[in-house]
Protein backbone atom coordinates (compact mmCIF):
# COMPACT_ATOMS: atom_id res chain seq x y z
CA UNK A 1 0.00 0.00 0.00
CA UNK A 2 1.41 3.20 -1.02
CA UNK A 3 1.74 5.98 1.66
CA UNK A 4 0.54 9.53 1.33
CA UNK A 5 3.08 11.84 1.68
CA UNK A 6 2.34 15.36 2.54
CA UNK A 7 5.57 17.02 3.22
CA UNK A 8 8.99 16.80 4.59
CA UNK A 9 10.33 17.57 7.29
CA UNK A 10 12.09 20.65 8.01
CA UNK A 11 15.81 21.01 8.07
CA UNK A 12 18.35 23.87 9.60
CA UNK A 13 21.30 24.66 10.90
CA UNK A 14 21.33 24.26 14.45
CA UNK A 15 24.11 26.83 15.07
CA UNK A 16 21.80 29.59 13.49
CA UNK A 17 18.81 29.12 16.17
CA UNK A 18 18.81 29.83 19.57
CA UNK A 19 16.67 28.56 22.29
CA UNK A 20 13.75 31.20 22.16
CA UNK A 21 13.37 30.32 18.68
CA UNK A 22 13.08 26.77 19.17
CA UNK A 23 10.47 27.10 21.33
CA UNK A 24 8.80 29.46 19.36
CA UNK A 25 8.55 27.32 15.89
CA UNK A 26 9.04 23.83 17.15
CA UNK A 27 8.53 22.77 21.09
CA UNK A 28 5.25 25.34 21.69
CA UNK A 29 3.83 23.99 18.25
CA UNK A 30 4.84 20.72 18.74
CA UNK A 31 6.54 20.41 15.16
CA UNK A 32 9.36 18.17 14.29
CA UNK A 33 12.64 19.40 12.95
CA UNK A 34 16.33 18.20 12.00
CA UNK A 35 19.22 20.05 12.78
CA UNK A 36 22.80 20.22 11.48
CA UNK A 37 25.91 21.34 12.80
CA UNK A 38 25.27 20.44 16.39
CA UNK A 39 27.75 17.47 17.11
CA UNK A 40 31.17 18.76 15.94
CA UNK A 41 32.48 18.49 19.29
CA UNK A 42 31.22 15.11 20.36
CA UNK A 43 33.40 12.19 21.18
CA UNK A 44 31.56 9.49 19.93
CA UNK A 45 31.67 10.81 16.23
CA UNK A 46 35.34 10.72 16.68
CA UNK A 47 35.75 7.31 18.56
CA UNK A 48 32.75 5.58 17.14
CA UNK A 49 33.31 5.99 13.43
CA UNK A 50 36.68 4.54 11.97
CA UNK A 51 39.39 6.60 9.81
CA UNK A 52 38.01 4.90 6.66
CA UNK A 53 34.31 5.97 7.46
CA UNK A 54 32.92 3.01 8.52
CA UNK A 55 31.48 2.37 12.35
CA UNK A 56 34.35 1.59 14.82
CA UNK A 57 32.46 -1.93 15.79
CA UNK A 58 35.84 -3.01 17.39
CA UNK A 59 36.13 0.01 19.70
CA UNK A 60 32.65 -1.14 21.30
CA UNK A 61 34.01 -4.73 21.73
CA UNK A 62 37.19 -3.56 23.43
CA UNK A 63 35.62 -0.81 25.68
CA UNK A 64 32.16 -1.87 26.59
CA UNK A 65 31.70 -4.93 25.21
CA UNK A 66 30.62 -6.82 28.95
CA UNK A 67 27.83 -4.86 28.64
CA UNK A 68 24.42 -6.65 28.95
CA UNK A 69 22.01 -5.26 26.26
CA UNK A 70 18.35 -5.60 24.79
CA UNK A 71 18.33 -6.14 21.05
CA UNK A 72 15.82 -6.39 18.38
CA UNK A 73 15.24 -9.51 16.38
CA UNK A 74 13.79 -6.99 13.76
CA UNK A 75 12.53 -10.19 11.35
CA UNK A 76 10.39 -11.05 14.12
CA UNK A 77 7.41 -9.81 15.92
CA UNK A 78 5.95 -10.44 19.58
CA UNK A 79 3.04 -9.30 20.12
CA UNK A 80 3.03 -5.13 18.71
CA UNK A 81 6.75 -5.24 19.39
CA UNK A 82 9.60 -6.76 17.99
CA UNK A 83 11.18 -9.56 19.53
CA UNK A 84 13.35 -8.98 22.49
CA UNK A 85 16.74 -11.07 23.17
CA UNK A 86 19.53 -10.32 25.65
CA UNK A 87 23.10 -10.48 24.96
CA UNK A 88 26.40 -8.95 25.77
CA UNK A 89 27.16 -5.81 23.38
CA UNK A 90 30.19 -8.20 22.27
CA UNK A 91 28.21 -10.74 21.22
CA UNK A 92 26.17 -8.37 19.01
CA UNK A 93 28.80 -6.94 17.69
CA UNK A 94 30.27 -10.64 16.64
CA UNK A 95 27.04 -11.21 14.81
CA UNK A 96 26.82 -7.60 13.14
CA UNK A 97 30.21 -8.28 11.47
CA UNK A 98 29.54 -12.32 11.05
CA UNK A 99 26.34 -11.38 8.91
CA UNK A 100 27.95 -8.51 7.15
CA UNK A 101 30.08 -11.12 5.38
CA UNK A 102 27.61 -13.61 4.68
CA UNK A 103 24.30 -14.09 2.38
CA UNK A 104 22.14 -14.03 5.41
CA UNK A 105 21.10 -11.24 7.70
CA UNK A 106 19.61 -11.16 11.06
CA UNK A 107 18.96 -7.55 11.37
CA UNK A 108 19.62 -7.72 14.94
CA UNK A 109 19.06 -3.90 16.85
CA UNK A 110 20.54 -2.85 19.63
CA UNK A 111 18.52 -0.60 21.27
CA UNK A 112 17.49 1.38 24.70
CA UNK A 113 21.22 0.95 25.83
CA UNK A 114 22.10 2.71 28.83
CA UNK A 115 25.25 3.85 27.89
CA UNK A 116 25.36 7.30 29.69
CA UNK A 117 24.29 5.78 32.88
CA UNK A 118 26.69 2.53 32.63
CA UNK A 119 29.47 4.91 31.95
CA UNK A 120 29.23 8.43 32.92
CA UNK A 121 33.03 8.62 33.23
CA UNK A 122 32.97 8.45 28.85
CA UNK A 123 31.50 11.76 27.92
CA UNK A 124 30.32 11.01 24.23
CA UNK A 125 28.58 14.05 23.95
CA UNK A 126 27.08 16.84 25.38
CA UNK A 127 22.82 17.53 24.98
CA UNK A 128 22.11 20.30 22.35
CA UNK A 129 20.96 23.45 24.62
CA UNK A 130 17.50 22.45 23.21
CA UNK A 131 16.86 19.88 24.68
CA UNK A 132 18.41 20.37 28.10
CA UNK A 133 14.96 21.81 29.78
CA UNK A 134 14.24 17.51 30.34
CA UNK A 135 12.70 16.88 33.47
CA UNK A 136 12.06 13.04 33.08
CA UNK A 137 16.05 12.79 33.36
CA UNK A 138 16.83 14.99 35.95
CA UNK A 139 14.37 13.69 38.19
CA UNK A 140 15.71 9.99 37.59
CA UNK A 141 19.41 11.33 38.43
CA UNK A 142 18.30 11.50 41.77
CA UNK A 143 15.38 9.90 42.29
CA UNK A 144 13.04 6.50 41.37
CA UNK A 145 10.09 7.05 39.46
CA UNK A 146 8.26 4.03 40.52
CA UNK A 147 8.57 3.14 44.41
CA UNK A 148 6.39 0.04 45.20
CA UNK A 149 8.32 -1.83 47.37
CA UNK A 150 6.80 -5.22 46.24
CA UNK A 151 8.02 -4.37 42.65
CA UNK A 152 11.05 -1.99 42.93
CA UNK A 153 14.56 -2.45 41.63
CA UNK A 154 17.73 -1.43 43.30
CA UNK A 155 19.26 1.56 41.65
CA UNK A 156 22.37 -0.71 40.00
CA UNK A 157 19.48 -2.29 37.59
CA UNK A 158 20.14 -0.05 34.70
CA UNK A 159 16.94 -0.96 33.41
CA UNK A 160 14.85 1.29 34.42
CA UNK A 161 17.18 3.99 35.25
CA UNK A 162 16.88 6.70 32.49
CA UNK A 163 15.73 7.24 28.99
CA UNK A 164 18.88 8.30 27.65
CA UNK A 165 19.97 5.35 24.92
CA UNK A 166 22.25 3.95 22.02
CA UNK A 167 20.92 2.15 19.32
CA UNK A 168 23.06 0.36 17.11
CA UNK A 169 21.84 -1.67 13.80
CA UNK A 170 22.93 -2.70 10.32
CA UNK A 171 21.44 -1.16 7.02
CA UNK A 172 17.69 -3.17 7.27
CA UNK A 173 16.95 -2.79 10.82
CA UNK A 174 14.23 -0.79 11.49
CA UNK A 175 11.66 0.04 14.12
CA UNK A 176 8.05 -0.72 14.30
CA UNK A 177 5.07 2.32 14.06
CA UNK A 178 4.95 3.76 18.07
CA UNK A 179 4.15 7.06 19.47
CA UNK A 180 7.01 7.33 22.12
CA UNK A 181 6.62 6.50 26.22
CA UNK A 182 4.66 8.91 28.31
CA UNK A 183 4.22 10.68 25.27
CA UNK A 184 7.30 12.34 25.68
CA UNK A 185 9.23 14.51 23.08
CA UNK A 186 12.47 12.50 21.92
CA UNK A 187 15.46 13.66 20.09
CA UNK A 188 17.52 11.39 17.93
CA UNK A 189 21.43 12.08 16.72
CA UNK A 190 23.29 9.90 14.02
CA UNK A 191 26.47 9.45 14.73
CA UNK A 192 27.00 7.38 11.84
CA UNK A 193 24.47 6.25 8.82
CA UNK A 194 21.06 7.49 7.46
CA UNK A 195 17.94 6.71 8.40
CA UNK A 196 14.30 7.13 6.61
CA UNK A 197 11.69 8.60 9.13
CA UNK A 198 7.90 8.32 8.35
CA UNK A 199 5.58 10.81 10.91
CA UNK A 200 2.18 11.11 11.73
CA UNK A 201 0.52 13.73 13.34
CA UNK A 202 -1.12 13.26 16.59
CA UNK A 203 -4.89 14.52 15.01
CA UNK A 204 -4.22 11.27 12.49
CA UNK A 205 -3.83 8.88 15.26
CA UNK A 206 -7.13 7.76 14.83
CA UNK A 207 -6.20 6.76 11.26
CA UNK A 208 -4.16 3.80 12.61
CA UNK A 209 -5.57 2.64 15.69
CA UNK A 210 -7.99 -0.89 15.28
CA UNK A 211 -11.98 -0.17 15.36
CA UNK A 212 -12.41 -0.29 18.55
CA UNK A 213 -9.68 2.53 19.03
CA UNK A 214 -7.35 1.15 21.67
CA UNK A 215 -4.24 2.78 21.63
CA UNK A 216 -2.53 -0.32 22.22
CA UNK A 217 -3.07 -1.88 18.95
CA UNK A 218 -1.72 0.18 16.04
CA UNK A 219 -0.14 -0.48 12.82
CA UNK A 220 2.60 -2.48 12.99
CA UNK A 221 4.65 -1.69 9.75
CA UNK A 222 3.15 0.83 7.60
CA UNK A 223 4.62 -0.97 4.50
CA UNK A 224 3.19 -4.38 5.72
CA UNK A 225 -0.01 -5.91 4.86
CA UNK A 226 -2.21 -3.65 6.57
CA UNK A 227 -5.98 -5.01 6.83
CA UNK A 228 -8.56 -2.73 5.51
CA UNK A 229 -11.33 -3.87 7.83
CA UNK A 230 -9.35 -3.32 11.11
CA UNK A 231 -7.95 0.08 10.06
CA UNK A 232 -10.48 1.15 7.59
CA UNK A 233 -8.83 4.79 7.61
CA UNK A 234 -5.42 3.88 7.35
CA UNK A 235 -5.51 5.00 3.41
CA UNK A 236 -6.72 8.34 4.54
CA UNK A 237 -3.43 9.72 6.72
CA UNK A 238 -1.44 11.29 5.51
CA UNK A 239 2.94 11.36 6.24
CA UNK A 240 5.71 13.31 6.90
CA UNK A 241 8.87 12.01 5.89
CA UNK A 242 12.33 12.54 6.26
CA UNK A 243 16.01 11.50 5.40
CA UNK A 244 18.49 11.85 8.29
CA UNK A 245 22.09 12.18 7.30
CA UNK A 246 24.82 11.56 9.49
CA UNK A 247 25.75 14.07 12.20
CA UNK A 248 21.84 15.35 12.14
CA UNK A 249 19.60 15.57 15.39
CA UNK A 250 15.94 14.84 14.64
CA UNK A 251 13.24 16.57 17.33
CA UNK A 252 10.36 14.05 17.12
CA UNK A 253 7.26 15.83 19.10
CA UNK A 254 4.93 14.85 21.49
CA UNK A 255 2.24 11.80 20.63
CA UNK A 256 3.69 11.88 16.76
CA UNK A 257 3.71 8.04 15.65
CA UNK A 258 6.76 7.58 13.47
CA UNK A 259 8.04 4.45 11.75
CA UNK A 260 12.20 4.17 11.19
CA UNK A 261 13.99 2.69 8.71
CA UNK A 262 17.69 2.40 9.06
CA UNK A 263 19.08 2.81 5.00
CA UNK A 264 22.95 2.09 6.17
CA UNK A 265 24.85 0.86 9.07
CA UNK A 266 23.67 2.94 11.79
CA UNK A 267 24.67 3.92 15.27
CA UNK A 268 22.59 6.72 17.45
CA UNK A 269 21.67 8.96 20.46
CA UNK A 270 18.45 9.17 21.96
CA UNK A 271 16.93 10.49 24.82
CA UNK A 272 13.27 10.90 25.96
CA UNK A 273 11.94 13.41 27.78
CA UNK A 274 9.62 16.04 28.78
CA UNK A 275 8.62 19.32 30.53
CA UNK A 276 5.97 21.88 31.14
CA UNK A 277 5.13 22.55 27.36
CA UNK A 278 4.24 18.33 27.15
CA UNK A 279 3.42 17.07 30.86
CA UNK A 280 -0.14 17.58 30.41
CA UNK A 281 0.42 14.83 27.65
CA UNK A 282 1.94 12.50 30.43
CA UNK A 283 -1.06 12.93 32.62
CA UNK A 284 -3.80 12.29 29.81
CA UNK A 285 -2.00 9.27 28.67
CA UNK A 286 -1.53 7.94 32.04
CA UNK A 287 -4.94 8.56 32.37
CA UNK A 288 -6.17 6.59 29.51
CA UNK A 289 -3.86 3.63 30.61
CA UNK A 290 -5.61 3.72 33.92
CA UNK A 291 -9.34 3.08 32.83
CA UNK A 292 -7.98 0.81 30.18
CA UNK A 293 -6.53 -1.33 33.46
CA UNK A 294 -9.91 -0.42 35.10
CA UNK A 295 -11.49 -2.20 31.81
CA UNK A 296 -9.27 -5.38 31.94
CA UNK A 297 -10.00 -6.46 35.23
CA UNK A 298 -13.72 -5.06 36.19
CA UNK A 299 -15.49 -8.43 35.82
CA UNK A 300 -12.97 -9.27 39.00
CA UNK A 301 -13.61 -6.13 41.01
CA UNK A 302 -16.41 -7.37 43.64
CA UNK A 303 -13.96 -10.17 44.67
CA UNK A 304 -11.05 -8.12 44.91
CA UNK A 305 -10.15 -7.00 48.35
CA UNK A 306 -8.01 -3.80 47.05
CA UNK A 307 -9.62 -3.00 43.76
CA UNK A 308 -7.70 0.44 42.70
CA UNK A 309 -4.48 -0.96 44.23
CA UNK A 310 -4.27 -3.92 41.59
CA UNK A 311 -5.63 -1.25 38.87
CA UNK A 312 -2.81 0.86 39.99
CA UNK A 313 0.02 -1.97 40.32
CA UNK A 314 -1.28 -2.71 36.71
CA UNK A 315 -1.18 0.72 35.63
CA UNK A 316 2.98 1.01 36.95
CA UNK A 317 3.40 -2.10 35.23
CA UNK A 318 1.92 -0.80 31.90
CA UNK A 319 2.98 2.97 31.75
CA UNK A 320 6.01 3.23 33.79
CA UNK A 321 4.49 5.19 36.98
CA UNK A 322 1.18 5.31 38.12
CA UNK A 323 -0.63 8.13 39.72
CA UNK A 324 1.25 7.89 43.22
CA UNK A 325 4.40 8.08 41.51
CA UNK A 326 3.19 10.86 38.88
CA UNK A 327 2.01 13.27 41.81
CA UNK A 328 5.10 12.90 43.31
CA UNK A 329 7.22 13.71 40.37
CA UNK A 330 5.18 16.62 39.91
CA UNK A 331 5.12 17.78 44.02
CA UNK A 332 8.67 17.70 44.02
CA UNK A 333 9.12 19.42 40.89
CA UNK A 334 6.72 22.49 42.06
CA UNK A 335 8.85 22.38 45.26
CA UNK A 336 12.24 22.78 43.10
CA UNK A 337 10.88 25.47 41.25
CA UNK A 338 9.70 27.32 44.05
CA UNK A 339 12.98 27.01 45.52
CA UNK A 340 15.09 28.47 42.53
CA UNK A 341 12.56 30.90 42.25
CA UNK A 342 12.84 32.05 45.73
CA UNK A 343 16.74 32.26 45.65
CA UNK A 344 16.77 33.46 41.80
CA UNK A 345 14.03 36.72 42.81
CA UNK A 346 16.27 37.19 45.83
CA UNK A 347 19.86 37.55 43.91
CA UNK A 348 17.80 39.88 41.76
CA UNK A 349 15.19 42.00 43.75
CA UNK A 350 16.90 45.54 42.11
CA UNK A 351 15.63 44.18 38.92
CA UNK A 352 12.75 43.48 36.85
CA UNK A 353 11.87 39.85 37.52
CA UNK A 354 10.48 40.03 33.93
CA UNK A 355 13.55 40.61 32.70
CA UNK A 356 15.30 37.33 33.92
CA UNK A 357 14.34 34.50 31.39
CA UNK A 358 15.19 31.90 33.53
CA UNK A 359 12.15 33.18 35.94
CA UNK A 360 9.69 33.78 33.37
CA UNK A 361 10.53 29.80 33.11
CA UNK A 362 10.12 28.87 36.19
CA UNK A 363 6.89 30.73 36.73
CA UNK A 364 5.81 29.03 33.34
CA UNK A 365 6.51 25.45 35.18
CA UNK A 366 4.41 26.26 38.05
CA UNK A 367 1.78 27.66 35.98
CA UNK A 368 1.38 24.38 33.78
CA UNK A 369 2.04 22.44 37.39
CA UNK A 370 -1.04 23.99 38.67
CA UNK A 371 -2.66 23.50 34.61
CA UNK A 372 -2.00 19.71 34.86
CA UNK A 373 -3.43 19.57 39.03
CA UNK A 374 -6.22 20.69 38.03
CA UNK A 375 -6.68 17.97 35.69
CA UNK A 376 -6.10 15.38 38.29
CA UNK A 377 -8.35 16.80 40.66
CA UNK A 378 -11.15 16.10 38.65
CA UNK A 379 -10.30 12.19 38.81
CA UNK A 380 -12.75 10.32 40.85
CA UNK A 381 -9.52 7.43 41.21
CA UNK A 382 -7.91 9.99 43.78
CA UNK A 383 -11.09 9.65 45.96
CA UNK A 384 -10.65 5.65 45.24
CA UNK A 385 -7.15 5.78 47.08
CA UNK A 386 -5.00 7.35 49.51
CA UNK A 387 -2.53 8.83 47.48
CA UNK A 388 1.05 9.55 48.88
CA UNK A 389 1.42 12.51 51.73
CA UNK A 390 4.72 14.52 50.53
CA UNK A 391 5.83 15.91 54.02
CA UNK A 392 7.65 19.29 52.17
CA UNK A 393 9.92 19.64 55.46
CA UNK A 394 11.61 16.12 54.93
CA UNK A 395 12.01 16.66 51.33
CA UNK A 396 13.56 20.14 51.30
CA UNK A 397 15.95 18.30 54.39
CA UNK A 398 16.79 15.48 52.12
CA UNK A 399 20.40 16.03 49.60
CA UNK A 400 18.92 14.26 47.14
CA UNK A 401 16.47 17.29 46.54
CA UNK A 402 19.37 19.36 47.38
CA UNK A 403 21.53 18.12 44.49
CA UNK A 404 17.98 18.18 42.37
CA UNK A 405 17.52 21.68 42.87
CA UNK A 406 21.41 22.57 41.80
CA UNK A 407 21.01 20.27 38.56
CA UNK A 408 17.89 22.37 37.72
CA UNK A 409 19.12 25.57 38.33
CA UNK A 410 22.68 24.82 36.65
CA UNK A 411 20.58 23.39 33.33
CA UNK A 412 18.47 26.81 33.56
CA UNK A 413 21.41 28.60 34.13
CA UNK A 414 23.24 27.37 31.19
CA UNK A 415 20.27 27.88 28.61
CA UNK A 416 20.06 31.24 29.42
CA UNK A 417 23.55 32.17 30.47
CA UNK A 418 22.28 32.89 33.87
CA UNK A 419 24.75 30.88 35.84
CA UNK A 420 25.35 33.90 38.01
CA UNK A 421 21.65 33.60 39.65
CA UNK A 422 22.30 29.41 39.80
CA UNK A 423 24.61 29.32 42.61
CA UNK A 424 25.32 26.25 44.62
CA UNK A 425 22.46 25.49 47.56
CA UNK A 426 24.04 23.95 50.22
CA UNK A 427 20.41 23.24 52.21
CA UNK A 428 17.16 24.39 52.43
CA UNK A 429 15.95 24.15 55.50
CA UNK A 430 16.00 28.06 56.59
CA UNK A 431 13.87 28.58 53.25
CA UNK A 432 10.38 30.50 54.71
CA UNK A 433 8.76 30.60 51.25
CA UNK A 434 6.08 27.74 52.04
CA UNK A 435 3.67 29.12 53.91
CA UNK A 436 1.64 26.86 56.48
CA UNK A 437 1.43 23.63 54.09
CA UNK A 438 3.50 21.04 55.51
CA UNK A 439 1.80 18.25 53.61
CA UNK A 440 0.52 17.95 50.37
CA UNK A 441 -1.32 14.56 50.12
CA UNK A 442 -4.09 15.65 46.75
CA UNK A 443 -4.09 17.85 44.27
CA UNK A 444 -6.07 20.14 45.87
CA UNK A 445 -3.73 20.49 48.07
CA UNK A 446 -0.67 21.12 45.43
CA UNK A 447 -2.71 23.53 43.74
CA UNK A 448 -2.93 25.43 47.37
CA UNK A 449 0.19 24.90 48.44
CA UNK A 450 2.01 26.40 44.54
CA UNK A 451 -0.75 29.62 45.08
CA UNK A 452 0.46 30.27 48.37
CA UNK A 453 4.18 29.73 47.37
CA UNK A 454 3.92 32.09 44.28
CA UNK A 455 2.50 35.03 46.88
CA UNK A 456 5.38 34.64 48.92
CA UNK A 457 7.76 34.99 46.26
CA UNK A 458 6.10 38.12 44.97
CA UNK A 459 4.09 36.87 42.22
C-alpha cells in the first residue's frame, strides 16, 4: 500500500537558532525538525566511526563490550513489538560483522542501551541546549520514578534507570510504528548512517488505531499488509517524511507516531523526555492507561479485596508510573521550582523579575504544574485511594532534593547564560517561602500549596 506523503520535514542549521526560537517554531507547536551542525564536538563521532568511514564496531568490543544489552530480532514480531533477546554488546557486535560477510542477515538492533548511565566517566557528547529543559532525566538522576516496594529495583538495575539510549543496527533494521513512552518529546542524533523517518501527526492517530480505538493496537509496519477492515482509515493519513544524514539531530514531538527505517549501518543517540510545554500529555495518557486497566480487570472487582491498588500496580506495570508516583514527580518538581525561584528573585530584587528569562521559566513550570493539578483533581480514582502525603519539610531536608535543585538551576542557568543567579544550595531548611502547608497529600492540596508559594515569592 502506497503511503501519502504530505511534506517533509524541516531542516536547519542548528548553530543559526537559539533557544527562544526553538520554542517558538518547534517545542510550543509541537513540530518536528532536523538540525545540522550540532555534534562537531562530540566524542563518539570521533571514537565511534573509523578513519576509513565506517562504524568503529571493534572500539565497542574492546571498551564496553561486557555490557548486557536488549536487542531487536527486527525479522520477528511479539506481540506489537519486535522480539526482544539479551546479549552482551560483544556478542552483538560478533554477529553484526559475522552477517555482514555472509548471504544471510539477522537484522539484529541494539537498542534502549544505557550507555550514559553505565558509563558516565565516557562523555560522548554533550545535549544540544534544546533539549536540556528535560525533566524526566533529571528527576531519575536523583530519584526513582516508581517506588512500590513489592516491585522496585535497586538503583544498579540499569533498566529502568533513564531514557537516555544507544541504538546500534545494520542497514535493514528498522523500528516498528509507536508514538514514544509517556508521550514524551524524543530527540535522535546519528552518529554514523542514514535513516528514513515516516511521521504522523497526533490529530491522524485515529487513522491507525484498530476499530475499537485502543491505543494499544496500532499499525505495525506501515509498508506491511495492513488489513482494511481493522484500520479502515489507514488510506486516509497522511505522512511526513524525512532522510536523516549523518551528524543530524531529529526533534520528534509529542504523541507523533513515526516508523524508522535504518538505510545504512547505523549507530545513534536518543533520549526521551519532557517538561511543562508536554506534561499535560503525560497525565492524559496515564490517564487513559488507567481506565484501560480499570477495563481489563472489572469483571474481577467485587472479589477483589483492594480493587484500585491492583488497577494501579497494573497501571505502573503498563505505563512506567502510576498516579502515586506521577504526583510525586510533579510535588517535588513544584517544590524545586519554588525554591530556585525564591533564591533566583532574591539575587535579583533591584531588577525586573520580567527581565530574567530563567524566571519567566520557572513561573511558566508552576503555571502548567497547577494547569495539569487541576486535571487530576477532577479524577474520581484519587477519591478511590490514599494517594502519597509529601511531608515538604523532609524533602527540602533530604540532599537528594538538594543536588535536584542545583542540577535544575545549573541546566536553567546554562540555557540562558544565567549561571550567576544558579549558585550552589548547600540546604534548604531556613527557606520560609512555604507558607503553612506542611503536607501535600491531593491535588487540591498542590494547587494550594504552589498559590500560596507564588504570593510569597512576589508573584
Amino acid at each position: 500500500m502506497e503511503l501519502k506523503i504530505g511534506g517533509e520535514v524541516e531542516k536547519v542549521n542548528g548553530k543559526e537558532l537559539n533557544y527562544a526560537d526553538f520554542v517558538e517554531n518547534y517545542l510550543s507547536r509541537n513540530q518536528p525538525v532536523v538540525f545540522t551542525g550540532l555534534t562537531d564536538d562530540w566524542r563518539a563521532c570521533k571514537d565511534w566511526v573509523s578513519d576509513d568511514g565506517k562504524p568503529n564496531l571493534r572500539f565497542f568490543s574492546a571498551h564496553f563490550g561486557a555490557s548486557r544489552v536488549q536487542v531487536a530480532d527486527c525479522a520477528t514480531r511479539e506481540f506489537t513489538d519486535q522480539k526482544r533477546i539479551e546479549m552482551s554488546v560483544s556478542d552483538f557486535i560478533d554477529s553484526w560483522l559475522t552477517d555482514s560477510s555472509s548471504d544471510e542477515q539477522s537484522l539484529l538492533y541494539l537498542k534502549d542501551w544505557h550507555f550514559s548511565r553505565e558509563y558516565p566517566d565516557y562523555v560522548a557528547y554533550n545535549t544540544p541546549i534544546f533539549f536540556l529543559d528535560d525533566w524526566l532525566n533529571l528527576y531519575l538522576d536523583k530519584y526513582h520514578m516508581h517506588n512500590d516496594p513489592e516491585s522496585h529495583q535497586d538503583r544498579n538495575e540499569i533498566s529502568c534507570s533513564d531514557y537516555r539510549f544507544v541504538y546500534m543496527g545494520a542497514k535493514g533494521t528498522w523500528t516498528p510504528l509507536h508514538a514514544d513512552v509517556f508521550r514524551s518529546f524524543s530527540w535522535s542524533a546519528n552518529v554514523y548512517g542514514r535513516k528514513k523517518w515516516y511521521f504522523l501527526s497526533p490529530s491522524q492517530h485515529h487513522l491507525v488505531y484498530d476499530r475499537c480505538g485502543y491505543m494499544k493496537s496500532s499499525v505495525y509496519d506501515i509498508f506491511g499488509d495492513v488489513c482494511k477492515s481493522k484500520y479502515p482509515g489507514f488510506e486516509k493519513a497522511i505522512w511526513l517524511e524525512c532522510t536523516q544524514e549523518p551528524n543530524e539531530i531529529i526533534f520528534v514531538p509529542s504523541g507523533w507516531y513515526h516508523q524508522v527505517h535504518n538505510l545504512e549501518d547505523t549507530i545513534s543517540i536518543n533520549h526521551n523526555w519532557f517538561n511543562a510545554y508536554n506534561v499535560s500529555w503525560v497525565w492524559d495518557l496515564l490517564l487513559r492507561e488507567y481506565h484501560e486497566a480499570v477495563g481489563y480487570i472489572e469483571d474481577i472487582k467485587d472479589i477483589c479485596d483492594d480493587f484500585e491498588g491492583l488497577c494501579q500496580k497494573n497501571l505502573a506495570a503498563n505505563a512506567g508510573m502510576d498516579f502515586r508516583d506521577f504526583f510525586t514527580f510533579m510535588t517535588r518538581f513544584a517544590l524545586a521550582n519554588l525554591v530556585l525561584l525564591h533564591q533566583l528573585t532574591t539575587d535579583v530584587r533591584n531588577m525586573d523579575r520580567n527581565s530574567s528569562q530563567m524566571a519567566r521559566l520557572l513561573f511558566f513550570n508552576l503555571e502548567n504544574i497547577q494547569h495539569v493539578a487541576l486535571k487530576m483533581k477532577s479524577e474520581s480514582a484519587w477519591q478511590n485511594r490514599g494517594i502519597n502525603t509529601i511531608n515538604i519539610t523532609e524533602t527540602i531536608d533530604d540532599q537528594s532534593f538538594v543536588e535536584f535543585c542545583n542540577a535544575m538551576g545549573t541546566t536553567y542557568g546554562t540555557m540562558y547564560n544565567e549561571s550567576q543567579h544558579s549558585q550552589t544550595l548547600q540546604n534548604l531548611e531556613q527557606l520560609n517561602i512555604f507558607g503553612s502547608h506542611q503536607h501535600i497529600r491531593i491535588p487540591d492540596d498542590l494547587l494550594a500549596f504552589v498559590e500560596c508559594s507564588l504570593k510569597l515569592v512576589g508573584k
